[in-house]
N, C-alpha and C. Protein backbone atom coordinates (compact mmCIF):
# COMPACT_ATOMS: atom_id res chain seq x y z
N UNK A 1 8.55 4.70 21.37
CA UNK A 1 8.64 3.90 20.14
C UNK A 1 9.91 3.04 20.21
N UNK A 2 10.17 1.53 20.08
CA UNK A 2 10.78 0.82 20.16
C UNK A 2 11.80 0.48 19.00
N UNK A 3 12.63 0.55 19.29
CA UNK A 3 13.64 -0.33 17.48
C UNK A 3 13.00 -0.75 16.66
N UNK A 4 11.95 -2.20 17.31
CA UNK A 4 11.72 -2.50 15.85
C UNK A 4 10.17 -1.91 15.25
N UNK A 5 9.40 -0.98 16.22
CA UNK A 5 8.23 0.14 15.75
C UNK A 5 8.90 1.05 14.52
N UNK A 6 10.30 1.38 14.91
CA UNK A 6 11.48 2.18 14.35
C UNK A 6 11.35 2.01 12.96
N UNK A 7 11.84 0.43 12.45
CA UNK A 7 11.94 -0.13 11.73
C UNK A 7 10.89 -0.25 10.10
N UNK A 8 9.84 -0.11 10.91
CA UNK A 8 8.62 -0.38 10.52
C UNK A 8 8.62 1.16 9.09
N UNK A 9 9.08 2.49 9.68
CA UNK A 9 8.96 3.38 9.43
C UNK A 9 9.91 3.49 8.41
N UNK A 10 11.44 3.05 8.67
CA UNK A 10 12.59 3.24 7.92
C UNK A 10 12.73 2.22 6.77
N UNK A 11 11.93 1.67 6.32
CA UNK A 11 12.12 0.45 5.21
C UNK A 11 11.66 0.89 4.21
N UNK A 12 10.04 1.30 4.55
CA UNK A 12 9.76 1.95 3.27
C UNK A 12 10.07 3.37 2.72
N UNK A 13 10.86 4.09 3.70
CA UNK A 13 11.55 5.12 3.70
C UNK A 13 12.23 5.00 2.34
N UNK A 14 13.83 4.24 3.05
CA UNK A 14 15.22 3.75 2.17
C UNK A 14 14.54 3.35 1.34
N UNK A 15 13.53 2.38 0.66
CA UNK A 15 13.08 1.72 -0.59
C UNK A 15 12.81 3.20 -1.77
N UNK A 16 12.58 4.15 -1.11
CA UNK A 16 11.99 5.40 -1.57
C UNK A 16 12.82 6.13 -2.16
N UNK A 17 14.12 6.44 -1.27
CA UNK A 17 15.06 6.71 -1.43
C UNK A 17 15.62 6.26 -2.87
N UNK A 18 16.34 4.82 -2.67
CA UNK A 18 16.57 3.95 -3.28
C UNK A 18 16.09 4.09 -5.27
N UNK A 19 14.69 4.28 -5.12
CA UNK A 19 14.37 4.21 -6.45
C UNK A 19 14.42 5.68 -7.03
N UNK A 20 14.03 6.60 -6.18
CA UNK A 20 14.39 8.29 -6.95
C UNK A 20 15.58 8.33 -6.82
N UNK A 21 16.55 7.76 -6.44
CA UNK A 21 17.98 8.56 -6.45
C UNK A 21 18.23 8.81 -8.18
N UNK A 22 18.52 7.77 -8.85
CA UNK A 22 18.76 8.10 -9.89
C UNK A 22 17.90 8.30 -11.04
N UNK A 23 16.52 8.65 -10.77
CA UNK A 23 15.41 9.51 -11.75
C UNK A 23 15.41 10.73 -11.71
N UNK A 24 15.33 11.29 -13.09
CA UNK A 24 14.70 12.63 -13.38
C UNK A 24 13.25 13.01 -14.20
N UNK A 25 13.75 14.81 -13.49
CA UNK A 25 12.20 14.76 -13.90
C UNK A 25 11.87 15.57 -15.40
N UNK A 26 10.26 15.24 -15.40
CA UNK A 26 10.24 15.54 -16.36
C UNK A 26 8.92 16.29 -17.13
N UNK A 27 8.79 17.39 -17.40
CA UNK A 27 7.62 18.45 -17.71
C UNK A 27 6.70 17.35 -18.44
N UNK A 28 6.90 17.47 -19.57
CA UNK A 28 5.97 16.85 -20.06
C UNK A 28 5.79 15.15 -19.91
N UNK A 29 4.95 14.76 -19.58
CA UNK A 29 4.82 13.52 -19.51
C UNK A 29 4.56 12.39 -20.65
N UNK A 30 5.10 11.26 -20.48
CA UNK A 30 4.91 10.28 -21.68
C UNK A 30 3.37 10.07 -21.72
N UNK A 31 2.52 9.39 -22.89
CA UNK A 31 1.29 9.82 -22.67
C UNK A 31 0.70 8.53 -21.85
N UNK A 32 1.31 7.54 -21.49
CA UNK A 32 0.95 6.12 -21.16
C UNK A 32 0.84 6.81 -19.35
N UNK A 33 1.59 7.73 -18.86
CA UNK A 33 1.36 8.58 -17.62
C UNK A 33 0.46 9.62 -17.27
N UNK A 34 -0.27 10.21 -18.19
CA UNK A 34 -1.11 10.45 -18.28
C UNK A 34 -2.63 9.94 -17.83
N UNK A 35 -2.90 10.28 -17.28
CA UNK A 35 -4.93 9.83 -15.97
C UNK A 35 -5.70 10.73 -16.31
N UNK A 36 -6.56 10.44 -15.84
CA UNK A 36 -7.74 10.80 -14.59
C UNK A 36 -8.18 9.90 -13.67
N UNK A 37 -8.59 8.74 -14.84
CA UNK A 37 -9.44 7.41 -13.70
C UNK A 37 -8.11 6.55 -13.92
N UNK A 38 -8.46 5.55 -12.62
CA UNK A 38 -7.01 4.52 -12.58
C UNK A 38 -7.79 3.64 -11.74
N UNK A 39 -7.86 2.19 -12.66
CA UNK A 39 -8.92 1.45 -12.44
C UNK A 39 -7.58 -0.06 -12.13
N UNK A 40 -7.11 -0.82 -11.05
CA UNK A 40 -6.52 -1.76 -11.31
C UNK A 40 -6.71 -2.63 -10.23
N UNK A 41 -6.49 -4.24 -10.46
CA UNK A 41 -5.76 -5.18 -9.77
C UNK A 41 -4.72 -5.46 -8.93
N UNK A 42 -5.06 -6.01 -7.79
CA UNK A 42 -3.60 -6.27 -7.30
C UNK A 42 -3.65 -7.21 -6.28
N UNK A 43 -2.98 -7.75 -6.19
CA UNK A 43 -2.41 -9.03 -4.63
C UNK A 43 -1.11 -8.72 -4.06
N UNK A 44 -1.20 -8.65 -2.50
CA UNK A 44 -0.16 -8.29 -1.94
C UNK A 44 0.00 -9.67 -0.75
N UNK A 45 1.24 -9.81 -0.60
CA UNK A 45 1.82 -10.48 0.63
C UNK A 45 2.90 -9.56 1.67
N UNK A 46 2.34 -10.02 3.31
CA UNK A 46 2.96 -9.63 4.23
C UNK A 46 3.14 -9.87 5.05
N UNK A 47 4.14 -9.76 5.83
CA UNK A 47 4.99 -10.55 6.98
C UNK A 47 5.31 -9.84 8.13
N UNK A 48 4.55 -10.12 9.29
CA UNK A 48 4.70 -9.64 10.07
C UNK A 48 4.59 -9.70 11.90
N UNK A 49 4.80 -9.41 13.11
CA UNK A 49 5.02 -9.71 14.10
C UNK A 49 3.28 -8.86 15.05
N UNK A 50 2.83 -9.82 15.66
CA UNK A 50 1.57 -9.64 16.36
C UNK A 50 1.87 -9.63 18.16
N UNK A 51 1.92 -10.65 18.49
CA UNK A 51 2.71 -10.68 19.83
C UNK A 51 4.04 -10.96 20.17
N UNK A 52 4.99 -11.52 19.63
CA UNK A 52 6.41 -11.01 19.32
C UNK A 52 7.04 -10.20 18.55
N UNK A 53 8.41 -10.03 18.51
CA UNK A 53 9.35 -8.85 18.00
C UNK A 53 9.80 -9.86 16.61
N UNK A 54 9.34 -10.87 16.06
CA UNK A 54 9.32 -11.73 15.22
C UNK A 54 8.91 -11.49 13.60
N UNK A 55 9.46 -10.70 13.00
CA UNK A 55 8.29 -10.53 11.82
C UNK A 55 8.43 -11.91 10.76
N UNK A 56 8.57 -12.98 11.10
CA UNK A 56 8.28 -14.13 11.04
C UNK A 56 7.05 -15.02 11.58
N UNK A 57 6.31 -13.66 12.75
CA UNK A 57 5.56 -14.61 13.30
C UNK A 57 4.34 -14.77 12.54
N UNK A 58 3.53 -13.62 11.73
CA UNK A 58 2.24 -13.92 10.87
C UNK A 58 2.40 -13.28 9.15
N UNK A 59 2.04 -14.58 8.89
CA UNK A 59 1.97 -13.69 7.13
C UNK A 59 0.33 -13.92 6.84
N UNK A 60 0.07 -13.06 5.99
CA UNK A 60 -1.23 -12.68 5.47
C UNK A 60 -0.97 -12.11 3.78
N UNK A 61 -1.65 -12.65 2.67
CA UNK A 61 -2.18 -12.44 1.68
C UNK A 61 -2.99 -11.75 1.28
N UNK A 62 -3.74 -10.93 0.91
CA UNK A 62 -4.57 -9.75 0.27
C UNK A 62 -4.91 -10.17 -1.23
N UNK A 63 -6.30 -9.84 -1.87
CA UNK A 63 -5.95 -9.25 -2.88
C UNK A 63 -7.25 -8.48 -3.40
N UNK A 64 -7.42 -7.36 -4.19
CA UNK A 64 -8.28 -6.74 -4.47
C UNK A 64 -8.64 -6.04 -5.68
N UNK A 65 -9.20 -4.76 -5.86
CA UNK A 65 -9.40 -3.77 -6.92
C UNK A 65 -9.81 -2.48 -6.33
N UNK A 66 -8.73 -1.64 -7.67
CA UNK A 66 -8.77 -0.20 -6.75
C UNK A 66 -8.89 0.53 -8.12
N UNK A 67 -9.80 1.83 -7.54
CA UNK A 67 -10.12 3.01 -7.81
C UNK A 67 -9.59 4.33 -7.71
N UNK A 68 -8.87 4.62 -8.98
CA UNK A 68 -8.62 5.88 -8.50
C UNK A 68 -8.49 7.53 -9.63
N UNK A 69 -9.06 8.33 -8.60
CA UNK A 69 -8.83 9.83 -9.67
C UNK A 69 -8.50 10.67 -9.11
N UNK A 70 -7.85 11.17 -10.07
CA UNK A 70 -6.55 12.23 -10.10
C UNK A 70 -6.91 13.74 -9.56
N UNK A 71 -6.70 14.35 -8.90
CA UNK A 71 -6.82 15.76 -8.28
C UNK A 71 -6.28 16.67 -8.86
N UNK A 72 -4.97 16.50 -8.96
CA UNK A 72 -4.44 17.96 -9.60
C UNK A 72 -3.53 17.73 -10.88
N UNK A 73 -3.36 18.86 -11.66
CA UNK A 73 -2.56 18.50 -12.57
C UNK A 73 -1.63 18.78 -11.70
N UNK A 74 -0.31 18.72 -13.05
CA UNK A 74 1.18 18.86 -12.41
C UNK A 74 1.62 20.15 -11.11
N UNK A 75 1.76 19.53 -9.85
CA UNK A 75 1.94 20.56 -9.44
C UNK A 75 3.80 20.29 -8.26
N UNK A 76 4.43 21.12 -8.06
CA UNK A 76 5.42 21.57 -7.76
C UNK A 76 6.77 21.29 -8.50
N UNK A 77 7.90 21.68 -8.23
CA UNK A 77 9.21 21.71 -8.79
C UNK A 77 10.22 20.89 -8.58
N UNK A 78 10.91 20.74 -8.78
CA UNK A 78 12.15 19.44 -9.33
C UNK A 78 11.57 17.91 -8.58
N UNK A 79 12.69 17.76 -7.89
CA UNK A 79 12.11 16.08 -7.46
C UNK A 79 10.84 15.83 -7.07
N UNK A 80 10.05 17.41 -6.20
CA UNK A 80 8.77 17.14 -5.86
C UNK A 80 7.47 17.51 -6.94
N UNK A 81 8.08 17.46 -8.02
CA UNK A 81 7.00 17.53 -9.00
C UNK A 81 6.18 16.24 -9.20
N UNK A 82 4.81 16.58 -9.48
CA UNK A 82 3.85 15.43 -9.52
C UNK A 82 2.51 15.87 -9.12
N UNK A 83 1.83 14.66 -9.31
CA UNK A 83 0.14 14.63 -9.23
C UNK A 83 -0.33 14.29 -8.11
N UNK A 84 -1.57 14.64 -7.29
CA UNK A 84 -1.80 13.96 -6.62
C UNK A 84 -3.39 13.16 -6.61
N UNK A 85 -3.36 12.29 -6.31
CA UNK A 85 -4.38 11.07 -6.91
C UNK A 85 -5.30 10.60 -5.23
N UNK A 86 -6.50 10.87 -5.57
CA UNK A 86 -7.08 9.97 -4.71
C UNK A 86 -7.97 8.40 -5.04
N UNK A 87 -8.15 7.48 -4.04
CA UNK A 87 -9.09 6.33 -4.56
C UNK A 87 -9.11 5.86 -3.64
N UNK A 88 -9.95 4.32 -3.96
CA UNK A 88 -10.50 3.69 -2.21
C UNK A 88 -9.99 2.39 -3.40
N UNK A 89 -10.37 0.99 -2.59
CA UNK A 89 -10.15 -0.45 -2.77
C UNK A 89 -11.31 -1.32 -2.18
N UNK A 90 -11.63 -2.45 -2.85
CA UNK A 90 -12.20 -3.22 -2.27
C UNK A 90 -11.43 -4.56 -2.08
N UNK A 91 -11.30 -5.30 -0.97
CA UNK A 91 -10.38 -6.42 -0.81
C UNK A 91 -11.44 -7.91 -0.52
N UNK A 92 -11.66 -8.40 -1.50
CA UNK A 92 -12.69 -9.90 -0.85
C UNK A 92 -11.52 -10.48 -1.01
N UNK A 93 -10.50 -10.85 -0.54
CA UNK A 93 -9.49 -11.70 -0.37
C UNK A 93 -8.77 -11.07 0.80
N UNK A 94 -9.13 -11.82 1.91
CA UNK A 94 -8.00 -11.67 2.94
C UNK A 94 -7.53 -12.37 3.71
N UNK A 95 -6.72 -13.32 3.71
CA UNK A 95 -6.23 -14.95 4.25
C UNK A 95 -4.92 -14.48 5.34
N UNK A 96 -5.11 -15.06 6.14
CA UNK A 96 -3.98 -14.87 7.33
C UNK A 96 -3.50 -16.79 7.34
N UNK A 97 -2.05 -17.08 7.14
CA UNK A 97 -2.07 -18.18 7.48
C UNK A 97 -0.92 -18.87 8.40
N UNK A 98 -0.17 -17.71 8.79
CA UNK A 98 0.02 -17.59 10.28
C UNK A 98 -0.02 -16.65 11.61
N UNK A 99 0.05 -16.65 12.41
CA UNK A 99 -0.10 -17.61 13.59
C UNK A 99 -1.86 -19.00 13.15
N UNK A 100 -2.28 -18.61 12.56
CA UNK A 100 -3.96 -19.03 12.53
C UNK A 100 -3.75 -18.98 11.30
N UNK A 101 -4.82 -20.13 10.98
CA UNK A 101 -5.80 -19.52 9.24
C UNK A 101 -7.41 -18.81 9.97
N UNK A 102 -6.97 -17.87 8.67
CA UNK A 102 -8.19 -16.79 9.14
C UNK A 102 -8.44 -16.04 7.84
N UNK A 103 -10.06 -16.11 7.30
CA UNK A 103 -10.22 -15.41 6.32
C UNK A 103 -10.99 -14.09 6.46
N UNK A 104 -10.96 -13.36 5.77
CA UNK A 104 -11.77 -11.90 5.62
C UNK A 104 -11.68 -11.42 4.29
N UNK A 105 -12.50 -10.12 4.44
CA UNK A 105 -12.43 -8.94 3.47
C UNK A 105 -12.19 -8.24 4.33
N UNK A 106 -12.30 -6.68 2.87
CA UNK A 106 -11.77 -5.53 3.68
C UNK A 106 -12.21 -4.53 2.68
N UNK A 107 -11.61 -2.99 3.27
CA UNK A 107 -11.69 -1.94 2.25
C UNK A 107 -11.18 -1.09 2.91
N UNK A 108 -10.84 -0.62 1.67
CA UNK A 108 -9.48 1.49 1.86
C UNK A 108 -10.53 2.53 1.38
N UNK A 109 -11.33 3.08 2.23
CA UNK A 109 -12.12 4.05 1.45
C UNK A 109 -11.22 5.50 1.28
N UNK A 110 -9.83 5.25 1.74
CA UNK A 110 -9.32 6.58 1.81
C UNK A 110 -7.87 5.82 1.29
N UNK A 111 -7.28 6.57 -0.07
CA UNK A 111 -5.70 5.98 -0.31
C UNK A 111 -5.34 7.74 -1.03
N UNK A 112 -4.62 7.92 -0.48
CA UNK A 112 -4.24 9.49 -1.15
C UNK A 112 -2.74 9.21 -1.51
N UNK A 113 -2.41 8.87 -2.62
CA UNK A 113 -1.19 8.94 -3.49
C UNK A 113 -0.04 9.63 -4.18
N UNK A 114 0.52 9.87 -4.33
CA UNK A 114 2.02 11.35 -4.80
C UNK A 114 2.29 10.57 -6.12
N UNK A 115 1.53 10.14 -7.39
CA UNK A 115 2.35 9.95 -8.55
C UNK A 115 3.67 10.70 -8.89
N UNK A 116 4.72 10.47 -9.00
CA UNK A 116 6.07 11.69 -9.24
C UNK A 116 5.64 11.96 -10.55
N UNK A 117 6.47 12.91 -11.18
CA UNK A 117 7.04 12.75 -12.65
C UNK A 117 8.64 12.86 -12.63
N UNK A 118 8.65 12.38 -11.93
CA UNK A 118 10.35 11.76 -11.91
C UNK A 118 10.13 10.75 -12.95
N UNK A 119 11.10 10.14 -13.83
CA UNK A 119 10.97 8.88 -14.12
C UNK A 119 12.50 8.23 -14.79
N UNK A 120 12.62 7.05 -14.93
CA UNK A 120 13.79 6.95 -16.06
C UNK A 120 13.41 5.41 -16.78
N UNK A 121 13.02 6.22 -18.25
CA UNK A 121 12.60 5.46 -19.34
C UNK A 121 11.24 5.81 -19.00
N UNK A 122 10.67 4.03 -19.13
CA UNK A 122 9.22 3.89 -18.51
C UNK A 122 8.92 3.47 -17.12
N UNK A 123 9.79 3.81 -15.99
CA UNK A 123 9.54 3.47 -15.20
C UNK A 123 9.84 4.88 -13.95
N UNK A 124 8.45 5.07 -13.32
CA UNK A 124 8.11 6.03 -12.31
C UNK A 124 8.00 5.85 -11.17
N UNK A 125 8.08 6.36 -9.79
CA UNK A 125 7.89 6.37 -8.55
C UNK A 125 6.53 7.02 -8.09
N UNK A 126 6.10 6.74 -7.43
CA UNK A 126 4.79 6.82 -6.47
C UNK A 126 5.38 6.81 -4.91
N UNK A 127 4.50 7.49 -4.12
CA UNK A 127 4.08 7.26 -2.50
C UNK A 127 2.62 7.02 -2.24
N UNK A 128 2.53 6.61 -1.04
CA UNK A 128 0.60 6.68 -0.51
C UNK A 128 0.82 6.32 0.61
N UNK A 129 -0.48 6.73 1.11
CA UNK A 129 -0.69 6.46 1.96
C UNK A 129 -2.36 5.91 2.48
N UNK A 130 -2.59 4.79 3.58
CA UNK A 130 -3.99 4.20 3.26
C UNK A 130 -4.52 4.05 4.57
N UNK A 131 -5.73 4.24 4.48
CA UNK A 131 -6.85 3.20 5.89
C UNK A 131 -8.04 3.03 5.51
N UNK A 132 -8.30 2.05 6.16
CA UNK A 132 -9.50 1.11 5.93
C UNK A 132 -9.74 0.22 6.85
N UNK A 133 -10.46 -0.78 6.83
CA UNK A 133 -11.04 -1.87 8.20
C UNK A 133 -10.74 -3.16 7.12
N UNK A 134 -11.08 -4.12 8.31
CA UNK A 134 -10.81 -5.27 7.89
C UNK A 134 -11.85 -6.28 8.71
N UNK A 135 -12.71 -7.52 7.88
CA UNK A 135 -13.62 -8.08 8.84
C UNK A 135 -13.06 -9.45 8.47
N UNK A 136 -12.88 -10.35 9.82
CA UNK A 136 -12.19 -11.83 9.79
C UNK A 136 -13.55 -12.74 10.16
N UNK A 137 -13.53 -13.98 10.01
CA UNK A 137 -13.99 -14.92 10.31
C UNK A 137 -13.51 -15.31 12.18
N UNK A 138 -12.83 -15.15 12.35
CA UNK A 138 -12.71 -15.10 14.13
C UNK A 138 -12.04 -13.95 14.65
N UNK A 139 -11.35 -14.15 15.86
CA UNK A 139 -10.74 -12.68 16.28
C UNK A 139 -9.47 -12.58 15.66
N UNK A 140 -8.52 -11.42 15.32
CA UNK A 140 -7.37 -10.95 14.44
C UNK A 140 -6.81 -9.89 15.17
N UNK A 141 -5.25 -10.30 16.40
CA UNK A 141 -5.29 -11.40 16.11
C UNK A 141 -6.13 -12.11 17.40
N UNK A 142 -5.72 -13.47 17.83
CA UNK A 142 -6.51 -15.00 18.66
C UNK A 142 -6.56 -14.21 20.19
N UNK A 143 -7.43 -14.38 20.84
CA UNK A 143 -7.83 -14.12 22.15
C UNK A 143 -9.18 -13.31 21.92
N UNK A 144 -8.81 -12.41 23.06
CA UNK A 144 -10.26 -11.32 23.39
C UNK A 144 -9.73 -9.81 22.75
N UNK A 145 -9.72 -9.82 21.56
CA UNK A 145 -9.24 -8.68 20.91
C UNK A 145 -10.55 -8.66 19.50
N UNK A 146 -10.33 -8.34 18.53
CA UNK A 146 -11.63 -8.43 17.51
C UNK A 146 -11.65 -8.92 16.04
N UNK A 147 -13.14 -9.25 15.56
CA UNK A 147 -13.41 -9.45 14.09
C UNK A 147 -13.24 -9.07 13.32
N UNK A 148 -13.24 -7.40 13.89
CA UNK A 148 -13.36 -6.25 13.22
C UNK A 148 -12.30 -5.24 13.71
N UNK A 149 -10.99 -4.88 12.51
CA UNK A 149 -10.03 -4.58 13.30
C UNK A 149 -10.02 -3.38 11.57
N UNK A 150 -9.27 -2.36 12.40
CA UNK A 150 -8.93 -0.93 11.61
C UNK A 150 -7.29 -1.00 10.47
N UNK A 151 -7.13 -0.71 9.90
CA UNK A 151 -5.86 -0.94 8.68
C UNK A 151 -5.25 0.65 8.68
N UNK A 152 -4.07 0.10 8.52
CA UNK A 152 -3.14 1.38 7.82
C UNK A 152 -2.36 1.20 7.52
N UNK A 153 -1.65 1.89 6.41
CA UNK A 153 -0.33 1.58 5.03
C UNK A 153 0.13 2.81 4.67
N UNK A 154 1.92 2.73 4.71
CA UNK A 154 2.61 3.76 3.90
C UNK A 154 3.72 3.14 3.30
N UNK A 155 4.04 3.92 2.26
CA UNK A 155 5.19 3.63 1.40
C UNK A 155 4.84 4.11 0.14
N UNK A 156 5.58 3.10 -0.22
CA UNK A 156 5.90 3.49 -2.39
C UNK A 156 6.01 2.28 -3.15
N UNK A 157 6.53 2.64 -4.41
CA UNK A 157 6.82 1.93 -4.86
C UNK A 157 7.26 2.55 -6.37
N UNK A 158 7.39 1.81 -7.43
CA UNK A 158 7.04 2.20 -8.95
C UNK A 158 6.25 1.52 -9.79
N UNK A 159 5.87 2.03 -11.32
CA UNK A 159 4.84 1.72 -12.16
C UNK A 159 5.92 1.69 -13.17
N UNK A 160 5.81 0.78 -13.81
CA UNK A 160 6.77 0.65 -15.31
C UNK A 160 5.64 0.03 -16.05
N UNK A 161 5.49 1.42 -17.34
CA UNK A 161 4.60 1.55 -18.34
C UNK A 161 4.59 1.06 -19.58
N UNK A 162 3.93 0.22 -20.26
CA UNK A 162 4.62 -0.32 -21.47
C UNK A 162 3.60 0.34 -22.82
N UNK A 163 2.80 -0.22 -22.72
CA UNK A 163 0.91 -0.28 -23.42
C UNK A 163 0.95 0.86 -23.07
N UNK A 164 -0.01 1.97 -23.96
CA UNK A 164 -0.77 3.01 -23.96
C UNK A 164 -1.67 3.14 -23.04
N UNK A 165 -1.53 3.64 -22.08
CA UNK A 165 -3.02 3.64 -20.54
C UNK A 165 -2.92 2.42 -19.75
N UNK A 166 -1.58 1.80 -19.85
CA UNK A 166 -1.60 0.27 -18.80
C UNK A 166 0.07 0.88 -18.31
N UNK A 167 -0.21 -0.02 -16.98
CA UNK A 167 1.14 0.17 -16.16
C UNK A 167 1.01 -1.56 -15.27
N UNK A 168 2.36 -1.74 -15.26
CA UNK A 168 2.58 -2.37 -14.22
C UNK A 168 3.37 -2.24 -12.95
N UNK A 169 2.76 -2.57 -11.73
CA UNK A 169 2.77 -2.09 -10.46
C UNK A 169 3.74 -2.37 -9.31
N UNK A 170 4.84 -2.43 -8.62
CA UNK A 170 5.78 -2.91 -7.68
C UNK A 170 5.37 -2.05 -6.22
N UNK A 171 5.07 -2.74 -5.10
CA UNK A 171 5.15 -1.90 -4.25
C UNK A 171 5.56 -2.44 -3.06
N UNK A 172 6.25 -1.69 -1.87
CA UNK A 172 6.71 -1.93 -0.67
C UNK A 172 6.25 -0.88 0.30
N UNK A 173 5.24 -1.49 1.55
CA UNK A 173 4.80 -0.36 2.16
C UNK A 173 4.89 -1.28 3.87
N UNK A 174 5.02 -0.34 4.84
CA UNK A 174 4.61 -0.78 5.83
C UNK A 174 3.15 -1.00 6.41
N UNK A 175 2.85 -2.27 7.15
CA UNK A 175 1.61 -1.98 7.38
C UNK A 175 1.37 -2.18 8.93
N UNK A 176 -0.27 -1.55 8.95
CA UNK A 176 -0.84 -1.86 10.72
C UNK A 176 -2.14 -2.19 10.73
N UNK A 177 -2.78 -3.41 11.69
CA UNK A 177 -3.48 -3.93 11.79
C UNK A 177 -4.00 -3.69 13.25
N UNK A 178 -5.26 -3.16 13.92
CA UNK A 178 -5.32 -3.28 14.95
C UNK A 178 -7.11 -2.58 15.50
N UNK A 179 -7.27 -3.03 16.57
CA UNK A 179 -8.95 -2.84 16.68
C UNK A 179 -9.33 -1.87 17.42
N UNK A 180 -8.35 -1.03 18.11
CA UNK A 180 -9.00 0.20 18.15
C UNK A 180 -9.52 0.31 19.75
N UNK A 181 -8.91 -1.03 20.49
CA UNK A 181 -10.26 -0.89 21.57
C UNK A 181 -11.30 -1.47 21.55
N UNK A 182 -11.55 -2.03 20.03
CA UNK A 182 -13.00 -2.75 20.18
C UNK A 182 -12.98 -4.24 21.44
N UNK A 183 -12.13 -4.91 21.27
CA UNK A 183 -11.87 -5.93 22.01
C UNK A 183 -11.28 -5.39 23.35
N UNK A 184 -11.15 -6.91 23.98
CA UNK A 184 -10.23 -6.72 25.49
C UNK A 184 -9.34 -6.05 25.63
N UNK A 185 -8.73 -6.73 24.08
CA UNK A 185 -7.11 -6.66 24.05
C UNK A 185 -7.03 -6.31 22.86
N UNK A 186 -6.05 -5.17 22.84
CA UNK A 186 -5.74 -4.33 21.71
C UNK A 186 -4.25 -4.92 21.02
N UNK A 187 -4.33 -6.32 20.78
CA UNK A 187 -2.59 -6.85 19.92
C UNK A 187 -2.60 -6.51 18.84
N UNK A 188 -2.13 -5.56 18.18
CA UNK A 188 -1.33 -5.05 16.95
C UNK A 188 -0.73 -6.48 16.07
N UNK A 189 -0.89 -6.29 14.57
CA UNK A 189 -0.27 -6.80 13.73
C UNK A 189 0.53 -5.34 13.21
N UNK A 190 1.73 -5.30 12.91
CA UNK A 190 2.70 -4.73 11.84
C UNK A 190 3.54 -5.48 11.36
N UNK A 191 3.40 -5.28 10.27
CA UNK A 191 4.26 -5.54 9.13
C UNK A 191 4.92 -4.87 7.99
N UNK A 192 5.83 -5.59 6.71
CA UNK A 192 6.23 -5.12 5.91
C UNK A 192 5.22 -5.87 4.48
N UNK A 193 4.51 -5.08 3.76
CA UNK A 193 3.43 -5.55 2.52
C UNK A 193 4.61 -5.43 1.17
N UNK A 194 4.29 -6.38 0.17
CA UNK A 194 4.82 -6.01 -0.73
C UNK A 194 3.55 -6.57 -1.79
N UNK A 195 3.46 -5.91 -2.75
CA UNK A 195 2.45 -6.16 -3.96
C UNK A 195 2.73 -5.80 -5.09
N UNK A 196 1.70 -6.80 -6.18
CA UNK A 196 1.55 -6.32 -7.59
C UNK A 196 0.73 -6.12 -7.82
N UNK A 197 0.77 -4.90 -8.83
CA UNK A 197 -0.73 -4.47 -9.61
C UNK A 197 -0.74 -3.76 -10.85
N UNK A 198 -1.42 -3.97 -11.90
CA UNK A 198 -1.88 -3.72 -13.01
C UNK A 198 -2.78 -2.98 -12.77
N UNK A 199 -2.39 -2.20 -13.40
CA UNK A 199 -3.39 -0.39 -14.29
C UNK A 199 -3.82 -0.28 -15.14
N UNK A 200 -4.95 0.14 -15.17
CA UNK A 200 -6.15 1.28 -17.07
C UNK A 200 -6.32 2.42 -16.65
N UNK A 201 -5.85 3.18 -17.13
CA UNK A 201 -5.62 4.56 -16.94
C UNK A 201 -6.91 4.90 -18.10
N UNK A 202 -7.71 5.81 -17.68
CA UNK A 202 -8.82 6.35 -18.72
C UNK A 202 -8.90 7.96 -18.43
């Protein structure tokens, strides 16, 4: 694993870090944190390096709607107290517009999530983690590699709650793009994703 593979790992780490340091937790929850279903919006942008060490060299846009329900109630103790949430996404927005313009969809049939109950005020921390595929209009990325290339995402972020059953969404995750073998040539996209998204909690 190389420095900047390294890198990839340690960003959304520190971002993680960063936002629980100074939250606590908290038994009972406000009721706007409160789930089962978690129905929301979101568009993400990301920047990232395909055949150079460049994460300047390709950015790509996203945007979709995601599904999700809740597994367990509250379960463990101090900082690691929290829920854990599963859901999938559907993405008909997927624009690459460098190295290439290149459009697709996509989908996360698997996103397994760590809601905390850490929080301070109305605003909470989350982790997840995701995979799914992705289908382009040519190969992704350019040569003898494929159309049809495999996804994966980790990180966090937070939800700052205002409205009764609505949240709004901040997130920073690393991502990976790549085909698995289907093609000649197996060139990797990674990057760093950042997104917004709006929540209905029911």
């Amino acid at each position: 694993m190389n420095v900047i593979s390294r890198s990839h790992l340690i960003v959304p780490f520190l971002f993680g870090v960063i936002l629980v340091g100074p939250l606590h937790a908290q038994t009972n929850l406000p009721e706007a944190q409160q789930r089962n279903w978690d129905f929301s919006v979101f568009a993400a942008g990301e920047t990232g390096e395909e055949n150079t060490n460049s994460f300047a060299e390709a950015q790509i846009l996203t945007a979709g709607f995601f599904v999700g329900r809740v597994l367990t109630d509250e379960i463990g103790h101090g900082w690691r107290r929290g829920r854990l949430e599963y859901g999938f996404d559907l993405i008909p927005l997927f624009r690459q517009f460098r190295p290439q313009a290149i459009y697709g969809g996509g989908f996360e049939p698997v996103i397994l999530r760590w809601n905390s109950s850490l929080h301070a005020g109305h605003v909470a921390p989350y982790i997840e983690l995701a995979g799914g595929a992705v289908r382009t209009n040519t190969n992704l990325p350019a040569g003898n590699t494929s159309d049809f290339n495999f996804t994966a995402r980790g990180g966090g972020g937070i939800e700052i709650f205002g409205k009764p059953r609505h949240s709004f969404e901040v997130g920073c995750r690393w991502s990976h793009i790549s085909n698995a073998n289907l093609g000649v040539r197996n060139t990797e996209f990674n990057g760093i994703q950042v997104s917004l998204g709006y929540h209905w909690f029911r």
